[in-house]
C-alpha atoms as a PDB file:
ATOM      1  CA  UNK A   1      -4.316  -4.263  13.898  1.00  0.00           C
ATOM      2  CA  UNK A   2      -2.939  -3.285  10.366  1.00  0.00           C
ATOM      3  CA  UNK A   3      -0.479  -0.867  11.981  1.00  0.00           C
ATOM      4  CA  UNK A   4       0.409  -3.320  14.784  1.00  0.00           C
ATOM      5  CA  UNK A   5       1.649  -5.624  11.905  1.00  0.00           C
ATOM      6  CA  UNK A   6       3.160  -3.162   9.980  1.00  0.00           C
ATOM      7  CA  UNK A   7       5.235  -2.143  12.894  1.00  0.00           C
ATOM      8  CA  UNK A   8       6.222  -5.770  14.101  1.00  0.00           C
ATOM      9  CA  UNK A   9       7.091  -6.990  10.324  1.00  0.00           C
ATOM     10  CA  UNK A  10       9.668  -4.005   9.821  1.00  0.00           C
ATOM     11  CA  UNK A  11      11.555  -3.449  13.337  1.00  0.00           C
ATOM     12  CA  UNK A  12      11.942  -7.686  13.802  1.00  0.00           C
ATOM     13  CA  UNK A  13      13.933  -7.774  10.410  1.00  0.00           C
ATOM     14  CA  UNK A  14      17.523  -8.020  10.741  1.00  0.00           C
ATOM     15  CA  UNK A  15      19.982  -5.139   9.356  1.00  0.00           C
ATOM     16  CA  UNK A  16      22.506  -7.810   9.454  1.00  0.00           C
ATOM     17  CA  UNK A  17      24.395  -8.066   6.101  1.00  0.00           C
ATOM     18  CA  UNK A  18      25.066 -11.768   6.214  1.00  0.00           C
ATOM     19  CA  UNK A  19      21.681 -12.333   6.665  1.00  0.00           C
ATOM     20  CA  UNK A  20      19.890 -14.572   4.346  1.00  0.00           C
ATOM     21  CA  UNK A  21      16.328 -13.101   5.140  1.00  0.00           C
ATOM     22  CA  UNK A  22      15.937  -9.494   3.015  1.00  0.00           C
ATOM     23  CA  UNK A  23      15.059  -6.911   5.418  1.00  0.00           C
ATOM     24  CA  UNK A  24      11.448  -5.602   4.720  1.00  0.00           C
ATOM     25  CA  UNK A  25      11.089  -1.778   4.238  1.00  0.00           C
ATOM     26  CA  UNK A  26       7.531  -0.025   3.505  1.00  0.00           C
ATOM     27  CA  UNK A  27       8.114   2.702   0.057  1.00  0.00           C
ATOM     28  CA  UNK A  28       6.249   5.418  -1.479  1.00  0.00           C
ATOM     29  CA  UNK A  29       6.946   5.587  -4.728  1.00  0.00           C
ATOM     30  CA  UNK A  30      11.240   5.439  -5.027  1.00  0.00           C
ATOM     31  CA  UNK A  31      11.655   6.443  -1.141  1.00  0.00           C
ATOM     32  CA  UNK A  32      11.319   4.578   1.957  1.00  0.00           C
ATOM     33  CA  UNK A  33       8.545   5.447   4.250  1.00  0.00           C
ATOM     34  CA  UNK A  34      10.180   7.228   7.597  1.00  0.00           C
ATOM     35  CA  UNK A  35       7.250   7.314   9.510  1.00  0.00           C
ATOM     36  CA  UNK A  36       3.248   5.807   9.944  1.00  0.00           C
ATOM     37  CA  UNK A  37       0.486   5.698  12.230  1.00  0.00           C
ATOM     38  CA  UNK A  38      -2.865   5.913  12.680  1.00  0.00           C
ATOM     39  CA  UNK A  39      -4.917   9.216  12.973  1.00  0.00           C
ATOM     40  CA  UNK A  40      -8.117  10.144  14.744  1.00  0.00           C
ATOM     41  CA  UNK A  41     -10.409  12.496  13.558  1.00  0.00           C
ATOM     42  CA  UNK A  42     -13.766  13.681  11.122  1.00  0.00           C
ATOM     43  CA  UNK A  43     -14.072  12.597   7.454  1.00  0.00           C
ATOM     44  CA  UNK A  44     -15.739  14.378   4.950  1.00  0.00           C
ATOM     45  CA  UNK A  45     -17.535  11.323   3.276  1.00  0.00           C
ATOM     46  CA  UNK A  46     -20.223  11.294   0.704  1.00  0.00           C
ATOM     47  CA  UNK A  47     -23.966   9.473   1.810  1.00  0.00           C
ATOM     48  CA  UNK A  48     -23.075   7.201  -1.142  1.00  0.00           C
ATOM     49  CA  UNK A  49     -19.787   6.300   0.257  1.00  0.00           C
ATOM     50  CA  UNK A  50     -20.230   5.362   3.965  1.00  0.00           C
ATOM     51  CA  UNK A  51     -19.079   1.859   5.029  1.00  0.00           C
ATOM     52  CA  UNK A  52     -21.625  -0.961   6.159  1.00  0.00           C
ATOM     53  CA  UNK A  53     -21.854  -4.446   6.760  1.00  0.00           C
ATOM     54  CA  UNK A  54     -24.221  -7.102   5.262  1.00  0.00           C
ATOM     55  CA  UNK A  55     -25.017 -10.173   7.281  1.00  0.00           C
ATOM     56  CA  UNK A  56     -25.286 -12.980   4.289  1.00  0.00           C
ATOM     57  CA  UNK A  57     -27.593 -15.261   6.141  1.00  0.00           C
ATOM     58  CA  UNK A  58     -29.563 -12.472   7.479  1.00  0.00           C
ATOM     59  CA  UNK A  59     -29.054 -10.069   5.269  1.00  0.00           C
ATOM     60  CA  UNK A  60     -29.184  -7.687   7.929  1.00  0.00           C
ATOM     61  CA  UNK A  61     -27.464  -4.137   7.246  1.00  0.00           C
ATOM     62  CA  UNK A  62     -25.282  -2.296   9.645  1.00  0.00           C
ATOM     63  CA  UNK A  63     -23.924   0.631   9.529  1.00  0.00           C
ATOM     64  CA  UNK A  64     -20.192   1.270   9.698  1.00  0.00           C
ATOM     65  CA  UNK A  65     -17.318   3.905  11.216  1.00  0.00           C
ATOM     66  CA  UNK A  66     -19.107   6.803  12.363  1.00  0.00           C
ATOM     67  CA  UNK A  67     -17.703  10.149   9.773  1.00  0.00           C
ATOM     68  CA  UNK A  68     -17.402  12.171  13.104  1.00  0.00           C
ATOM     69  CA  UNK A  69     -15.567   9.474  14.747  1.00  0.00           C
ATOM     70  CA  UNK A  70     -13.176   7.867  11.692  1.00  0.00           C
ATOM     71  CA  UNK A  71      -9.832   6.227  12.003  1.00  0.00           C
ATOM     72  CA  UNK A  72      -7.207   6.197   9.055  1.00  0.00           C
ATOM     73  CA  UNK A  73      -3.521   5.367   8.636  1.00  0.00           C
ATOM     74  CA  UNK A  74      -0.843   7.454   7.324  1.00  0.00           C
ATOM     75  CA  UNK A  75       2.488   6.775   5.675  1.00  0.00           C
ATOM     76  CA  UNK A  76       5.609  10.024   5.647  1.00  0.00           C
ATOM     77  CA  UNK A  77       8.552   9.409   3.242  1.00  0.00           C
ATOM     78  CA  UNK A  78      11.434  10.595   3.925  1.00  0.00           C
ATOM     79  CA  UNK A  79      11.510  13.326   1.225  1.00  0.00           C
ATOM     80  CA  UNK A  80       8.343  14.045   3.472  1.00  0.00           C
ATOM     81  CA  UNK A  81       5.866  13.053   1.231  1.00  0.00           C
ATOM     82  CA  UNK A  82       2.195  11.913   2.982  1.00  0.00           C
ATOM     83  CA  UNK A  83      -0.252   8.931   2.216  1.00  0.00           C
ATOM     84  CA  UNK A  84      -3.376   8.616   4.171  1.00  0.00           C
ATOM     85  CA  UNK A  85      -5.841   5.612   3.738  1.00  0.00           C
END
């Protein structure tokens, strides 16, 4: 859903120089990011660090994303430059 937004926030701004609204642009550092997306694939996670999920009035624990099965996002600048979250 993240990416979804992402992607609908930057291509509905105008590149109209009249325009009162600022076009939004994503940056790394000084450059603007040419690409993102989201990736598919294994993590290499710590037992420590896996995600779960606490029901408060239960206080039931759940497990979260699977290692073997783990989705991330990933930002390119244009001087090529890569971010994954």
């Amino acid at each position: 859903m993240i990416s979804f937004a992402l992607l609908a926030e930057i291509y509905t701004t105008t590149s109209n120089a009249k325009s009162e609204k600022p076009r939004v642009r994503l940056r790394y550092r000084s450059q603007p990011i040419a690409d993102f997306g989201i990736c598919r694939g294994k993590a290499k996670v710590d037992k420590t660090d896996l995600l779960g999920y606490i029901y408060t009035k239960t206080r039931k624990y759940i497990r979260g994303q699977d290692p073997h099965d783990h989705y991330w996002l990933y930002f390119t600048s244009v001087r090529g430059e890569e971010v994954h979250s």
